[in-house]
PDB file of N, CA and C in Angstrom:
ATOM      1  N   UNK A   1      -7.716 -13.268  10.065  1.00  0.00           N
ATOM      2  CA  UNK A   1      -7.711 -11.910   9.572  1.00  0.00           C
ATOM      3  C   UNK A   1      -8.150 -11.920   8.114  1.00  0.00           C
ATOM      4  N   UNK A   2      -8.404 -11.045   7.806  1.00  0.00           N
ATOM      5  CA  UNK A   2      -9.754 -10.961   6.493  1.00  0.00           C
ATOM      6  C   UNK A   2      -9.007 -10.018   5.372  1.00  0.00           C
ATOM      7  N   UNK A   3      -8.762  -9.819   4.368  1.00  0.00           N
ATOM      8  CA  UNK A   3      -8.271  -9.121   3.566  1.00  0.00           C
ATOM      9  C   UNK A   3      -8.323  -7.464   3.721  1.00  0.00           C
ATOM     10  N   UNK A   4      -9.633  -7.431   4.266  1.00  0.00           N
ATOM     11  CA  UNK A   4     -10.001  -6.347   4.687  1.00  0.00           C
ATOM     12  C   UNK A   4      -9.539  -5.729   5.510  1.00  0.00           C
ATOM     13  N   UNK A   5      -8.469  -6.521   6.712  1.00  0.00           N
ATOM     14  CA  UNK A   5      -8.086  -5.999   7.764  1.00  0.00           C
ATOM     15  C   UNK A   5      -6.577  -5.079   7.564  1.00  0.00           C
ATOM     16  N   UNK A   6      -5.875  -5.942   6.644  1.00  0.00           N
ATOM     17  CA  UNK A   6      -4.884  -5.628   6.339  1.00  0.00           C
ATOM     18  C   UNK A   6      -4.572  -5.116   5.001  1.00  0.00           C
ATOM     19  N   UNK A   7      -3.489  -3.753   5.090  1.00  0.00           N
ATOM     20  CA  UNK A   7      -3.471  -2.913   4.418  1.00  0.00           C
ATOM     21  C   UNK A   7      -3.252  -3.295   2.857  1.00  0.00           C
ATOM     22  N   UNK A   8      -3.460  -3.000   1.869  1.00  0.00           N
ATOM     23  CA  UNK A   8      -2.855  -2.918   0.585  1.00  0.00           C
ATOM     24  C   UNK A   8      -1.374  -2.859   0.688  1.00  0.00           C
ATOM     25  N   UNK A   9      -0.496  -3.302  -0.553  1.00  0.00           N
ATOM     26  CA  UNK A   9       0.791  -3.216  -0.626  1.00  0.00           C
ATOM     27  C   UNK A   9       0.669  -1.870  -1.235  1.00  0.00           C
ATOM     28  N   UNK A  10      -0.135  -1.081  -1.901  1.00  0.00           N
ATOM     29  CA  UNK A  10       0.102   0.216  -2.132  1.00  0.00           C
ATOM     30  C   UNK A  10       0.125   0.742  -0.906  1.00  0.00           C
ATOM     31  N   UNK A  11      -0.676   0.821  -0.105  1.00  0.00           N
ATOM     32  CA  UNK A  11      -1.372   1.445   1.094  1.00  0.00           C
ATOM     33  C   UNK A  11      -0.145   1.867   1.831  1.00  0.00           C
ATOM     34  N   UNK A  12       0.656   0.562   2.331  1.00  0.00           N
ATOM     35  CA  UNK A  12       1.541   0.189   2.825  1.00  0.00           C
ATOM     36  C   UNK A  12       2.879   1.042   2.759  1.00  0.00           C
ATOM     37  N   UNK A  13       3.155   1.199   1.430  1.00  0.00           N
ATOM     38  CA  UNK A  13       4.194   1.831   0.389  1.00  0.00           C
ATOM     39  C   UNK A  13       3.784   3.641   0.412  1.00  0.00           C
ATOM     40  N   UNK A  14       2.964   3.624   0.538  1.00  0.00           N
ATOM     41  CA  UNK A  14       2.470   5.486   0.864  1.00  0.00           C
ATOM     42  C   UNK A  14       2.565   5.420   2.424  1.00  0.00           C
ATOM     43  N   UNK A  15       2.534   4.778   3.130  1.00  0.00           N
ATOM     44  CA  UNK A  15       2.459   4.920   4.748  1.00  0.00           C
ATOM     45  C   UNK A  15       3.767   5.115   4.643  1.00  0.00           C
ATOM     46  N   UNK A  16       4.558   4.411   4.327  1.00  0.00           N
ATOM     47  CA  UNK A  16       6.183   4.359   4.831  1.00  0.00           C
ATOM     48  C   UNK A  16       7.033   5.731   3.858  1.00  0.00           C
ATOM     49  N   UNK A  17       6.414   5.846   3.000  1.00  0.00           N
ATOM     50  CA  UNK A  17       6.994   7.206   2.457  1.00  0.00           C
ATOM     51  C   UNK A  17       6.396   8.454   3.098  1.00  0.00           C
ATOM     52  N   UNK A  18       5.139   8.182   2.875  1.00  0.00           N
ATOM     53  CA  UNK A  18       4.633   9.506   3.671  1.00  0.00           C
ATOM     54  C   UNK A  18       5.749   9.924   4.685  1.00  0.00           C
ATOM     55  N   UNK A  19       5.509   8.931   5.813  1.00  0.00           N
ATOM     56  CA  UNK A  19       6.419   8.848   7.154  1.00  0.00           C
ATOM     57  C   UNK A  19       7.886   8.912   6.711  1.00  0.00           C
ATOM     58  N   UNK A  20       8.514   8.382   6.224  1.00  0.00           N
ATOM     59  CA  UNK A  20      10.031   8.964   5.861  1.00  0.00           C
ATOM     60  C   UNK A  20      10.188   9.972   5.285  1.00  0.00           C
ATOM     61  N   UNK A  21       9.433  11.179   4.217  1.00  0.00           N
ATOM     62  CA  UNK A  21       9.175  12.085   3.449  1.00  0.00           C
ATOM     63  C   UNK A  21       9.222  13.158   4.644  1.00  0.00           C
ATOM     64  N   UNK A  22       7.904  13.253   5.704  1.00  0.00           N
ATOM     65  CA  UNK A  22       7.772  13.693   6.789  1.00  0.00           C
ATOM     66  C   UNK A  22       9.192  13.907   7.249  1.00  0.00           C
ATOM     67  N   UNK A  23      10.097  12.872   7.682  1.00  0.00           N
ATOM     68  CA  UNK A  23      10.685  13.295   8.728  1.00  0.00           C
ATOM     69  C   UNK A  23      11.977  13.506   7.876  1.00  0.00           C
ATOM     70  N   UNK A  24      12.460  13.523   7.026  1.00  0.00           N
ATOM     71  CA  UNK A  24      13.625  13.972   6.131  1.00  0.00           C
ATOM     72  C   UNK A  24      13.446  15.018   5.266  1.00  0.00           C
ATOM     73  N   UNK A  25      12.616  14.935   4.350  1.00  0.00           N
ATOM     74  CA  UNK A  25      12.288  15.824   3.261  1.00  0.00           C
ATOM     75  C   UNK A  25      10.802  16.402   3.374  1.00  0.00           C
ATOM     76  N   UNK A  26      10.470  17.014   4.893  1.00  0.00           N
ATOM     77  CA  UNK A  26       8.775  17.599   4.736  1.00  0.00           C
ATOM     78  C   UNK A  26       8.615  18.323   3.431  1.00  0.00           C
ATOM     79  N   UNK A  27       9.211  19.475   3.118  1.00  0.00           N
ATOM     80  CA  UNK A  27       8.807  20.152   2.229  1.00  0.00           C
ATOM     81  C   UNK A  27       8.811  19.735   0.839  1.00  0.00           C
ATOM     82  N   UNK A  28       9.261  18.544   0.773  1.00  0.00           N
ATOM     83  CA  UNK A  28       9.345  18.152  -0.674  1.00  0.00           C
ATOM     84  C   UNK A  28       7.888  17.114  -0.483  1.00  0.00           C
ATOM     85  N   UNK A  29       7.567  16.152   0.790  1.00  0.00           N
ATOM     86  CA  UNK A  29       5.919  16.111   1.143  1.00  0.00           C
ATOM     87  C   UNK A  29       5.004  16.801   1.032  1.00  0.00           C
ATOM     88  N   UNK A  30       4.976  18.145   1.501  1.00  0.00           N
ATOM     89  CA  UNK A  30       4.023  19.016   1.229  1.00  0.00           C
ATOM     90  C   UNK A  30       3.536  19.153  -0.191  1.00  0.00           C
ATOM     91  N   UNK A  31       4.923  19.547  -1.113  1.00  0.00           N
ATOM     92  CA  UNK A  31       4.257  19.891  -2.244  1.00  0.00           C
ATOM     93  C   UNK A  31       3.940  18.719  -2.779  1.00  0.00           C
ATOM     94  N   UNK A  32       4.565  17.595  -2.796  1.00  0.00           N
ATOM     95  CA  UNK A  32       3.441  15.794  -3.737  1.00  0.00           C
ATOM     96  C   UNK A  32       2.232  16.399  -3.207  1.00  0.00           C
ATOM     97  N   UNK A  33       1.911  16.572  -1.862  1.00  0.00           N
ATOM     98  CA  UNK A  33       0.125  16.155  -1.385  1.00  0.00           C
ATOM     99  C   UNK A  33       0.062  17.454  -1.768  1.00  0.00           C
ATOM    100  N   UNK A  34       0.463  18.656  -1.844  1.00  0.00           N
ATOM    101  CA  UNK A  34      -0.680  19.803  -2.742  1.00  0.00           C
ATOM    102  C   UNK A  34      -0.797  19.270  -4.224  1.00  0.00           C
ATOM    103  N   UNK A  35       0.266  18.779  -5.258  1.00  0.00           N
ATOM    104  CA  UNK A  35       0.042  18.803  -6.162  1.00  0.00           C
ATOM    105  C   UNK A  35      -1.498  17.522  -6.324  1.00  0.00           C
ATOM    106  N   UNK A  36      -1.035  16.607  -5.483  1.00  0.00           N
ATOM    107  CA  UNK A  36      -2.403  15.481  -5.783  1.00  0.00           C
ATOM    108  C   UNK A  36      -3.376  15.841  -4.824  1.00  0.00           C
ATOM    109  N   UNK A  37      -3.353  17.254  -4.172  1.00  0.00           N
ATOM    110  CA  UNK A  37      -4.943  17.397  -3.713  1.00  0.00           C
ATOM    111  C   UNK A  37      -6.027  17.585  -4.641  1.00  0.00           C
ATOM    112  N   UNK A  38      -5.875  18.239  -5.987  1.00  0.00           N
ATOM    113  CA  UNK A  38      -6.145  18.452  -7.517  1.00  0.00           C
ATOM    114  C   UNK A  38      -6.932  17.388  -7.979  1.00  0.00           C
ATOM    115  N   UNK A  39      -6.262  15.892  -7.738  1.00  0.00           N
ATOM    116  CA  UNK A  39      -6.763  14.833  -7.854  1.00  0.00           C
ATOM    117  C   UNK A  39      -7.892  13.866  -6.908  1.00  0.00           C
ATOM    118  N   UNK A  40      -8.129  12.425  -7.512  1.00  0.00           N
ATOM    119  CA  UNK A  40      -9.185  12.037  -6.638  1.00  0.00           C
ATOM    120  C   UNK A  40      -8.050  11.463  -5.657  1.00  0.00           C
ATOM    121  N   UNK A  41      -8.528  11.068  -4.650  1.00  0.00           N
ATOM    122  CA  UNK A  41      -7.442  10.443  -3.907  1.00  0.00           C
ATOM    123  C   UNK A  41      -6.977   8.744  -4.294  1.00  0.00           C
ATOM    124  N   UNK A  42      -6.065   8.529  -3.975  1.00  0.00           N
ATOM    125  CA  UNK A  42      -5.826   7.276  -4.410  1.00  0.00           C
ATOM    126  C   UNK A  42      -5.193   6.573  -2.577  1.00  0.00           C
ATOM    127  N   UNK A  43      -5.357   5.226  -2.619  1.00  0.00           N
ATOM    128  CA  UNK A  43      -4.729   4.679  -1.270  1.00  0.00           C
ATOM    129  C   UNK A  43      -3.336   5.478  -0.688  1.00  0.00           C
ATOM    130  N   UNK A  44      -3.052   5.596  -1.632  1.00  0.00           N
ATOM    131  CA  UNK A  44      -1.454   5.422  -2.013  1.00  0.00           C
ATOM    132  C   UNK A  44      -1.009   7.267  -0.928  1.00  0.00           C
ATOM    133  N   UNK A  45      -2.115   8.107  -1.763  1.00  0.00           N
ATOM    134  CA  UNK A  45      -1.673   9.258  -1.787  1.00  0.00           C
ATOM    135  C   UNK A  45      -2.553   9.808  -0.048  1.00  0.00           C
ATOM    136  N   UNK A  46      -3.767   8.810   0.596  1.00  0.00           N
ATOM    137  CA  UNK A  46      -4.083   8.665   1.493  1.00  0.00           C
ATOM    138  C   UNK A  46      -3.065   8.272   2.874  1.00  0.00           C
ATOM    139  N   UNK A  47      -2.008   7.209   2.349  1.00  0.00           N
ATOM    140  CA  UNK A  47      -1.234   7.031   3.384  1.00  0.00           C
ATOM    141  C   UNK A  47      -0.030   7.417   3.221  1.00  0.00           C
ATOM    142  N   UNK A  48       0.331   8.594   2.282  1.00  0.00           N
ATOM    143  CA  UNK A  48       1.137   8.763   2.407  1.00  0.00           C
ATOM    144  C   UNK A  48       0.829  10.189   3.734  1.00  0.00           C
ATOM    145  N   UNK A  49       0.045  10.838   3.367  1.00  0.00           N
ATOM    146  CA  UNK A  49      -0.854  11.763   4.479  1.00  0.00           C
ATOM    147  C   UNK A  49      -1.053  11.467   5.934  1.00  0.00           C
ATOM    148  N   UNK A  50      -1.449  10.539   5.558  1.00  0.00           N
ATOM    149  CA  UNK A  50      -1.290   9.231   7.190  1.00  0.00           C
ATOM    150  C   UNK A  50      -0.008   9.072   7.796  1.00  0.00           C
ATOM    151  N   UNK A  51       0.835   8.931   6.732  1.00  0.00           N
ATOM    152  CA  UNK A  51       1.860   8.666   7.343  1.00  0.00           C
ATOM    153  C   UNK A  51       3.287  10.062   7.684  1.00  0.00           C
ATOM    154  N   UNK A  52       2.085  10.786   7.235  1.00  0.00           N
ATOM    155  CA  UNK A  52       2.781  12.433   7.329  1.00  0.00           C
ATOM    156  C   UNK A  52       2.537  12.571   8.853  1.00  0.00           C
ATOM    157  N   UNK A  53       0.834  12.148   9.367  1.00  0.00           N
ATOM    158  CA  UNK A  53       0.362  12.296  10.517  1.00  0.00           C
ATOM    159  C   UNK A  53       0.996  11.779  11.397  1.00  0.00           C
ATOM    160  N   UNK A  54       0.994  10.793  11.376  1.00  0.00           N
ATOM    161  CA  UNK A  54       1.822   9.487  12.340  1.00  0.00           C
ATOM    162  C   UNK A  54       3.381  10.640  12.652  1.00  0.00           C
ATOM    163  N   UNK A  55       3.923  10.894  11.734  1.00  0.00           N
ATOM    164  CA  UNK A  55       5.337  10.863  12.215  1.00  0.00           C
ATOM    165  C   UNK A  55       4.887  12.244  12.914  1.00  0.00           C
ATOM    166  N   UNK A  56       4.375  13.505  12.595  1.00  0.00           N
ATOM    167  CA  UNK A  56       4.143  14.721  13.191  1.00  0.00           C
ATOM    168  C   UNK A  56       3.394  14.366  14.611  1.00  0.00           C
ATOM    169  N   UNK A  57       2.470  13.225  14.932  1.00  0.00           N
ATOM    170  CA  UNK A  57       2.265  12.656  16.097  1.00  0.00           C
ATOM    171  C   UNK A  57       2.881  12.430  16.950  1.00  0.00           C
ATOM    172  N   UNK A  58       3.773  11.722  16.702  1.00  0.00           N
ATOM    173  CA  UNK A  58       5.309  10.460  17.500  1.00  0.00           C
ATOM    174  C   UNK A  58       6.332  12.306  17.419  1.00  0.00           C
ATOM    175  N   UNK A  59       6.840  13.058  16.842  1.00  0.00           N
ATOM    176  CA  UNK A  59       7.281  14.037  17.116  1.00  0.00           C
ATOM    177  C   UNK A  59       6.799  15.460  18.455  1.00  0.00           C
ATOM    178  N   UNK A  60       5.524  15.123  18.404  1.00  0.00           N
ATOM    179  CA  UNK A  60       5.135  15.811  19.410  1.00  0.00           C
ATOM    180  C   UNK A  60       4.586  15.067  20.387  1.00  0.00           C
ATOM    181  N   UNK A  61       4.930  14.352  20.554  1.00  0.00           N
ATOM    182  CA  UNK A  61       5.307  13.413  21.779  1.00  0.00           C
ATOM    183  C   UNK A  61       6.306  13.352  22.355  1.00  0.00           C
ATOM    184  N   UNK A  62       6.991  13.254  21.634  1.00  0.00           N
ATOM    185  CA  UNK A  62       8.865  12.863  22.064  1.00  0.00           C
ATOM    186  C   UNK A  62       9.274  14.254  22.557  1.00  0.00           C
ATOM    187  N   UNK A  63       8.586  15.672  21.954  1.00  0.00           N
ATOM    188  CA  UNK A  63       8.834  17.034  22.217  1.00  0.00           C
ATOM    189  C   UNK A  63       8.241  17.292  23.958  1.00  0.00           C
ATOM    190  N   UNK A  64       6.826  16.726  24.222  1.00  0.00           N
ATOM    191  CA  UNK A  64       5.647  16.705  24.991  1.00  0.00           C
ATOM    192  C   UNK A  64       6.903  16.399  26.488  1.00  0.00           C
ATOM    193  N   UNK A  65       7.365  14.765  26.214  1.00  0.00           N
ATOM    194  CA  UNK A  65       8.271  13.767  26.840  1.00  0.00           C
ATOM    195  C   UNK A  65       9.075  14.668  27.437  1.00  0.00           C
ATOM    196  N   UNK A  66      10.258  15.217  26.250  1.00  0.00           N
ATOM    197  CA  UNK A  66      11.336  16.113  26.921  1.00  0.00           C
ATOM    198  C   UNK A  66      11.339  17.169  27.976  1.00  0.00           C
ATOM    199  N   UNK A  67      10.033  18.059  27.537  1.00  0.00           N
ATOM    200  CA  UNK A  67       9.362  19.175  27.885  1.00  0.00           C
ATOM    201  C   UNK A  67       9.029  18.536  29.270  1.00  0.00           C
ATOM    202  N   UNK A  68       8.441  17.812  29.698  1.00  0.00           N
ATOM    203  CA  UNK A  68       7.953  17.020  30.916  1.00  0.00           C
ATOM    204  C   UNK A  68       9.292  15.864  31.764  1.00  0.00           C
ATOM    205  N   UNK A  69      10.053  16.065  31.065  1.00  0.00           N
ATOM    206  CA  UNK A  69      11.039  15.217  31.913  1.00  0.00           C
ATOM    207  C   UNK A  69      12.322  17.008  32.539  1.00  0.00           C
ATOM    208  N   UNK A  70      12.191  17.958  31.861  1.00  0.00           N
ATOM    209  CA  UNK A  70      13.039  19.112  32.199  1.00  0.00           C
ATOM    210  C   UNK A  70      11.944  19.479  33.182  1.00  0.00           C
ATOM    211  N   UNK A  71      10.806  19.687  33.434  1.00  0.00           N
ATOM    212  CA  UNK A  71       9.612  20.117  34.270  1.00  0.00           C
ATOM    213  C   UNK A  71      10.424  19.108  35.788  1.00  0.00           C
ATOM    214  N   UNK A  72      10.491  17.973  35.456  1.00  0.00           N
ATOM    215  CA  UNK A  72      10.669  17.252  36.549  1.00  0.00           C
ATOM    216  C   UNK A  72      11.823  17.746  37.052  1.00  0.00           C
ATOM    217  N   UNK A  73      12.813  17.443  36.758  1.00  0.00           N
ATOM    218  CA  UNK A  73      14.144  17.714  36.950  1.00  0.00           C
ATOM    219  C   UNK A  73      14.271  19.475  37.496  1.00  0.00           C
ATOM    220  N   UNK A  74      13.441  20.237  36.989  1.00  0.00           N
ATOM    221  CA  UNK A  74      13.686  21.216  37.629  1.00  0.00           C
ATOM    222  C   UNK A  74      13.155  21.879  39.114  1.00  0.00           C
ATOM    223  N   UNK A  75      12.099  20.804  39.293  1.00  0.00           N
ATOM    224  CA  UNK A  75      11.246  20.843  40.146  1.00  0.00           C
ATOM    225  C   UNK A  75      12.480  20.218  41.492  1.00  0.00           C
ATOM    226  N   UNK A  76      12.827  18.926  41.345  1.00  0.00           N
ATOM    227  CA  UNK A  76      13.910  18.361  42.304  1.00  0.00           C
ATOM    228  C   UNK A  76      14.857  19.010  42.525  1.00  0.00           C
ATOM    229  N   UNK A  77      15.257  20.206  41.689  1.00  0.00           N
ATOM    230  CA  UNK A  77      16.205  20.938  42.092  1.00  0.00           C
ATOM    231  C   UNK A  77      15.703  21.834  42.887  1.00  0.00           C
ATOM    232  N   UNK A  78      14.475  21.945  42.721  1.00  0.00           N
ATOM    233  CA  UNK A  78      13.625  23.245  43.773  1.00  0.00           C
ATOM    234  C   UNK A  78      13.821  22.901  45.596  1.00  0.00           C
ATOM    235  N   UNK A  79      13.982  21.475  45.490  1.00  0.00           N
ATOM    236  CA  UNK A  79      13.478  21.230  46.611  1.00  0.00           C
ATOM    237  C   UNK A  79      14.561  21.184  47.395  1.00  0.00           C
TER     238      UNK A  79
END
């Protein structure tokens, strides 16, 4: 694996906040990434965005999941 492949320790450090920011404190996420949309982007402020995505991803999944496991269950009761 090539340096290239694997992330920066900044990179890294905005992924995992992004993603914990996301799922505890969104609105205090939102406003960091409006205030540094202003700015150029930096890794940092890239994964933290990324990692806003990721968790709003894996959330509507797990929503998708539930939604489709009550579909089932109500269906077997039909029958």
């Amino acid at each position: 694996m090539t340096d290239e492949d694997e992330p920066s320790p900044e990179f890294s450090k905005g992924f995992n906040h992004g993603y914990q920011l996301s799922k505890h404190e969104p609105e205090l996420l939102n406003k960091l990434l409006q205030v540094q949309a202003g700015n150029t982007p930096n890794d940092y402020t890239r994964a933290m965005q990324q990692g806003k995505e990721q968790h709003q991803r894996e959330t509507l999944m797990a929503e998708m999941k539930a939604i489709r496991d009550k579909q089932k269950k109500s269906i077997k009761r039909k029958r």
